[in-house]
Protein backbone atom coordinates (compact mmCIF):
# COMPACT_ATOMS: atom_id res chain seq x y z
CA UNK A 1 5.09 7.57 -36.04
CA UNK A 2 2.24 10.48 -36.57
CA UNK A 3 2.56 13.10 -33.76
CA UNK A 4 -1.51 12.31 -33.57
CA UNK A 5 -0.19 8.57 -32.60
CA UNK A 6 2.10 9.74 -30.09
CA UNK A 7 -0.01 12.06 -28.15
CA UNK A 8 -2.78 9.26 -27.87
CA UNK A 9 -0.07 7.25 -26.26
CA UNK A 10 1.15 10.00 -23.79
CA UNK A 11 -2.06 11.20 -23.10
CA UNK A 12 -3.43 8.04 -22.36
CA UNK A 13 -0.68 6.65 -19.85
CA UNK A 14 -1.21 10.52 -18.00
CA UNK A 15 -5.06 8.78 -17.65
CA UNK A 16 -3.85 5.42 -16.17
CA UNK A 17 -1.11 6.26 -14.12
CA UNK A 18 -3.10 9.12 -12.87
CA UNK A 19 -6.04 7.31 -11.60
CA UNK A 20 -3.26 4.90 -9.53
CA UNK A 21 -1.84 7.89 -8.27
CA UNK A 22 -4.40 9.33 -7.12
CA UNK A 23 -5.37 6.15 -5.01
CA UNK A 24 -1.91 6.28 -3.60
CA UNK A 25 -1.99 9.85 -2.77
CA UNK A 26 -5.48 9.20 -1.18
CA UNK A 27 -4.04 6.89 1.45
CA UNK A 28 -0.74 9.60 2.20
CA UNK A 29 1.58 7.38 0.70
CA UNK A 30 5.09 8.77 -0.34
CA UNK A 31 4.90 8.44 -3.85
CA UNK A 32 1.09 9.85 -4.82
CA UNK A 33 -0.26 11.15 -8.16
CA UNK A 34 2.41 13.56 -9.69
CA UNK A 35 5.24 10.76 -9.18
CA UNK A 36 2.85 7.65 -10.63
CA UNK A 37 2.35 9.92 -13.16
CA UNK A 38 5.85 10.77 -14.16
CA UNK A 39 7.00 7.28 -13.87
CA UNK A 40 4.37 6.41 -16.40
CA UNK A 41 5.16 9.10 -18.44
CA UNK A 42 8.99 8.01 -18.76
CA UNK A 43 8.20 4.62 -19.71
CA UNK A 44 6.43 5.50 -22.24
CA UNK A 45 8.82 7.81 -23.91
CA UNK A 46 11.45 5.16 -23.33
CA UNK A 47 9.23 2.73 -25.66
CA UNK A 48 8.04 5.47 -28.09
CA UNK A 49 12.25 5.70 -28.48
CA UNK A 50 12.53 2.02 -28.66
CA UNK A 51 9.70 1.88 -31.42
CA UNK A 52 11.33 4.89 -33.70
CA UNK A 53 14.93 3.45 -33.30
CA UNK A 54 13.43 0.16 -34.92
CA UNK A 55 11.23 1.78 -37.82
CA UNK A 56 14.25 3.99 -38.68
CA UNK A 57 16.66 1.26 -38.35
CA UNK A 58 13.92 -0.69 -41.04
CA UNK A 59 14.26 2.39 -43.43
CA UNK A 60 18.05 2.77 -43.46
CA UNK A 61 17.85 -1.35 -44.08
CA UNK A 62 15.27 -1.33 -46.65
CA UNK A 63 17.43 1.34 -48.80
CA UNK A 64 20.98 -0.18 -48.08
CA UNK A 65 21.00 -3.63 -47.47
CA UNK A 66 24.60 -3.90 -46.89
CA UNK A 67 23.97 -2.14 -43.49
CA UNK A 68 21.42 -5.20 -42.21
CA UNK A 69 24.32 -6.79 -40.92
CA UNK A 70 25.96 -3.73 -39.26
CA UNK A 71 22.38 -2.48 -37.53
CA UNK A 72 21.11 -4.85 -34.72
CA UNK A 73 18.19 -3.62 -32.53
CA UNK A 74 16.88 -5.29 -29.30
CA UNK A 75 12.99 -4.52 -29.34
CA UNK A 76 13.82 -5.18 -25.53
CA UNK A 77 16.54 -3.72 -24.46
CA UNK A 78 15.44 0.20 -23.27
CA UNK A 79 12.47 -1.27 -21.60
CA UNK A 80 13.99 -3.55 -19.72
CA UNK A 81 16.41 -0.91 -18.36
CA UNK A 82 13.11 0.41 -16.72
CA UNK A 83 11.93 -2.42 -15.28
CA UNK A 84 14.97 -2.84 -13.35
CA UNK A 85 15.58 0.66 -12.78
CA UNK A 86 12.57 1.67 -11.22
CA UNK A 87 13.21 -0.67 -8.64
CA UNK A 88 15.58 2.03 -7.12
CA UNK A 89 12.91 4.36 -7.25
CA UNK A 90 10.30 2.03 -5.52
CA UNK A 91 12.93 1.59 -2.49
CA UNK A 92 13.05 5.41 -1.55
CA UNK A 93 9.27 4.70 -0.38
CA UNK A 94 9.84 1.86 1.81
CA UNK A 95 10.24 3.15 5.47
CA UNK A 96 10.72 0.57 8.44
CA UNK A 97 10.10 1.97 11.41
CA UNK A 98 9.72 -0.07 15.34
CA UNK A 99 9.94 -3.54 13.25
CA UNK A 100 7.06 -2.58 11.06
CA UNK A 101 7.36 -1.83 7.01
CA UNK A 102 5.83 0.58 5.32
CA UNK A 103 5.59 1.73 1.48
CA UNK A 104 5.38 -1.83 -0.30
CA UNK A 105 2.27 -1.22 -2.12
CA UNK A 106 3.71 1.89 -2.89
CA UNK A 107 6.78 0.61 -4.16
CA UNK A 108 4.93 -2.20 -6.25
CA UNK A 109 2.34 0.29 -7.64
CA UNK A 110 5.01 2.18 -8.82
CA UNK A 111 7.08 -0.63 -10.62
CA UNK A 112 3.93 -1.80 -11.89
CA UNK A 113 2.81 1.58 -13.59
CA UNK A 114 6.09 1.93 -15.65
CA UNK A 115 5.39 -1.68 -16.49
CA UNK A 116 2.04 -0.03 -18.15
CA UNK A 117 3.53 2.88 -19.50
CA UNK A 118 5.95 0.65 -21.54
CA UNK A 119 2.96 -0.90 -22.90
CA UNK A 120 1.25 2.26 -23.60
CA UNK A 121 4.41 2.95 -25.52
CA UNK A 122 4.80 0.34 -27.49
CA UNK A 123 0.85 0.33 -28.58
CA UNK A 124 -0.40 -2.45 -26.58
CA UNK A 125 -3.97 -1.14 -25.90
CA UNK A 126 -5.43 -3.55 -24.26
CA UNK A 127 -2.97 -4.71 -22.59
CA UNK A 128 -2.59 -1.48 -21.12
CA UNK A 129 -5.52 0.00 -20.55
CA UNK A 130 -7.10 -4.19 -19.04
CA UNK A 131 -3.79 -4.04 -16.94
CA UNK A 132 -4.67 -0.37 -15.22
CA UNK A 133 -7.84 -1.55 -14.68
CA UNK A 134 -7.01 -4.80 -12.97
CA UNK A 135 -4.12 -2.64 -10.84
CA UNK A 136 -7.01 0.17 -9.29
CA UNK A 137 -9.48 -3.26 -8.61
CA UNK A 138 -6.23 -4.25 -6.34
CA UNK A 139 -5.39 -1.38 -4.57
CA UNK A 140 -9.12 -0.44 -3.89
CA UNK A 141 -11.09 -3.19 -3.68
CA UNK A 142 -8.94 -5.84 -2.37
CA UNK A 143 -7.94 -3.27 0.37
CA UNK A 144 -11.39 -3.62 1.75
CA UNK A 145 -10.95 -7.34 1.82
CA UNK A 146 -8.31 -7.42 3.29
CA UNK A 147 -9.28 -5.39 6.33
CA UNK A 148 -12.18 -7.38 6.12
CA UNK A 149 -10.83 -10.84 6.84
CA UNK A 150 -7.03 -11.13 6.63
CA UNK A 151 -6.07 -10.65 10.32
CA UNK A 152 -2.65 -8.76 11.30
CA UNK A 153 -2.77 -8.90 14.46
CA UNK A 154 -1.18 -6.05 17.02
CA UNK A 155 0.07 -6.41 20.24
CA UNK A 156 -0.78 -3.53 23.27
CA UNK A 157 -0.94 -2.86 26.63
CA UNK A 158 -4.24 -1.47 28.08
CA UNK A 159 -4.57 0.06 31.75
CA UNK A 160 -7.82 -0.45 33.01
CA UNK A 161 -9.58 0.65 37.00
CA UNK A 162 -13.01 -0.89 37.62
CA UNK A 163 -15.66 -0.41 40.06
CA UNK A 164 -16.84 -3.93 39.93
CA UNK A 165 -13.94 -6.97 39.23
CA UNK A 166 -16.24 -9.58 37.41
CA UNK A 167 -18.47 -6.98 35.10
CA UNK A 168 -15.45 -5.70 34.03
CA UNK A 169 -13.79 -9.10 33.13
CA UNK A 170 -17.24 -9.90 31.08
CA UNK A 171 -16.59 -6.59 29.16
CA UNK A 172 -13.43 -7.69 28.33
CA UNK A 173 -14.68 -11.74 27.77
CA UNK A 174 -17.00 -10.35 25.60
CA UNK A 175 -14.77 -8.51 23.25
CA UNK A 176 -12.41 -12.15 23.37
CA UNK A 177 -15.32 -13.93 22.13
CA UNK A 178 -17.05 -11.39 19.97
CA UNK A 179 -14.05 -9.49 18.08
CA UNK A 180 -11.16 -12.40 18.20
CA UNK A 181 -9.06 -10.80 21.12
CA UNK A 182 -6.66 -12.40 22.61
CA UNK A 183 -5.44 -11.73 26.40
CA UNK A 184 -1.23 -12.38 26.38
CA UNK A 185 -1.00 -11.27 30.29
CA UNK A 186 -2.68 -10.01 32.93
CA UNK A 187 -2.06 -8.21 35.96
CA UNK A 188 -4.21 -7.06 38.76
CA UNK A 189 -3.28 -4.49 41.01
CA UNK A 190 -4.93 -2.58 44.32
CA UNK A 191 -3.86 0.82 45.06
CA UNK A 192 -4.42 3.76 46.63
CA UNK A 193 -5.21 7.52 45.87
CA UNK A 194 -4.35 10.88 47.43
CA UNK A 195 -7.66 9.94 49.68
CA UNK A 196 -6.20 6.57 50.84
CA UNK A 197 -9.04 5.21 48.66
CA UNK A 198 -8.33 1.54 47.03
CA UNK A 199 -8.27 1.67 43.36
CA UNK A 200 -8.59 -1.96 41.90
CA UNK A 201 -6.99 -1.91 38.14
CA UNK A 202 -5.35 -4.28 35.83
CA UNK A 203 -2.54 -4.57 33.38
CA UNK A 204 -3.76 -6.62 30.07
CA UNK A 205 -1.63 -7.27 27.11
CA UNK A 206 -4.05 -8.00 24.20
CA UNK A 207 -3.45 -9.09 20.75
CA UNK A 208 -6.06 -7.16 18.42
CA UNK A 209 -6.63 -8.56 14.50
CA UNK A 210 -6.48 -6.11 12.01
CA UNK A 211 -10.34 -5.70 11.55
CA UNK A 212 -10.77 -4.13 15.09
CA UNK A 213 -8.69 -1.58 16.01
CA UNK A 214 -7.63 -0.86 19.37
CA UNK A 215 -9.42 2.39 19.74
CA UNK A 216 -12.93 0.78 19.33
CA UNK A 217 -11.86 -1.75 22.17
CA UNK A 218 -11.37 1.19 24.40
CA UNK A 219 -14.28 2.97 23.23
CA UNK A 220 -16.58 -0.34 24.26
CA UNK A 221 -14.77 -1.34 27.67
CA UNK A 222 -15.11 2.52 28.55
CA UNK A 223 -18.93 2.71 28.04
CA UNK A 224 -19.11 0.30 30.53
CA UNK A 225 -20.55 1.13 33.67
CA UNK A 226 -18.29 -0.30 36.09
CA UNK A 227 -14.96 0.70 34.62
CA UNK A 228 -13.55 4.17 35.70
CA UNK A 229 -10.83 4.29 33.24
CA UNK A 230 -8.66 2.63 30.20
CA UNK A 231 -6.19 3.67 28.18
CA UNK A 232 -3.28 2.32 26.27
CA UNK A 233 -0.08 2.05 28.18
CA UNK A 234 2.72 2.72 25.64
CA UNK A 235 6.41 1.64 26.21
């Protein structure tokens, strides 16, 4: 293969994976740019091997054909090595932390760009270069969507004084009905300061979909008038 050839195909998966990486590393994941990029870049010199093992294996057969039955190559075989190989690499950036997982994507862009590399390497084009496309439309568009209207809901415990018992319950009935939130529990409580001064407050445990975060419930309860305070009450 022309060194011209083989630069194309090196320089081009350094394009690819380099645009997922930088996606990744955009969003602090634990694999980013230089790692999507190396991944790439070993897949592809894996199939550049696999392709000149094959055409020198067709020259020694073409000038002895004795050795045809002596010289077997698998077209397959080095590539699929990386496939399954990477998948060790993809599980050092899966973290699981308080029964939540982190790193999938990660893990799955990174299997996914040595899956492109070993096209790259063996001269698929379009395969390659359609295929890198199709992966940064996923991890940047379909993000947004997702946010958007695929609820993951959360689960948290908000303290909250008032001034006034039923404004502050239509604060919160209006978040219920506007945003999707759903009240788990609810405790009332009356108490009293340093002063001897009654403090009326609750205890709510909410469950929050993934398109409205927690903070901009507290934000919108604590512009109210007639609530002192609010706050997330963490275990």
């Amino acid at each position: 293969m022309p060194l011209q050839e083989i630069g194309l195909r090196l320089v081009l998966s350094i394009l690819i994976s380099g645009v997922i990486g930088y996606e990744r590393e955009a969003t602090n994941s634990p694999a980013g740019f230089r790692t999507h990029i190396l991944v790439a870049l070993g897949a592809t010199i894996i199939s550049l091997i696999q392709v000149e093992m094959v055409s020198q294996s067709i020259i020694m057969i073409s000038t002895d054909e004795v050795l045809a039955n002596s010289i077997k190559i698998d077209m397959g075989r080095l590539g699929a090595q990386v496939v399954s190989g990477i998948g060790f690499l993809g599980a050092g950036t899966i973290i699981h932390t308080k029964g939540s997982i982190k790193g999938l994507t990660t893990a799955a862009s990174l299997w996914v760009v040595a899956c492109v590399g070993l096209a790259i390497g063996f001269g698929y084009y379009s395969i390659s270069i359609l295929g890198g496309i199709s992966i940064v439309l996923v991890l940047v568009s379909l993000k947004k969507f997702e946010k958007k209207f695929i609820t993951n809901a959360g689960n948290y415990k908000v303290y909250m004084s008032y001034i006034d018992k039923s404004e502050a319950m239509k604060c919160i009935e209006q978040c219920i009905v506007t945003k999707g939130i759903k009240i788990i529990n609810l405790e009332f409580y009356v108490e009293e300061d340093e002063e001897s001064k009654k403090i009326k407050s609750c205890l709510l445990t909410i469950k929050i979909p993934k398109y409205f975060t927690l903070n901009e419930f507290l934000l919108q309860c604590g512009a109210n008038q007639y609530i002192n305070q609010i706050y997330e009450v963490k275990d």
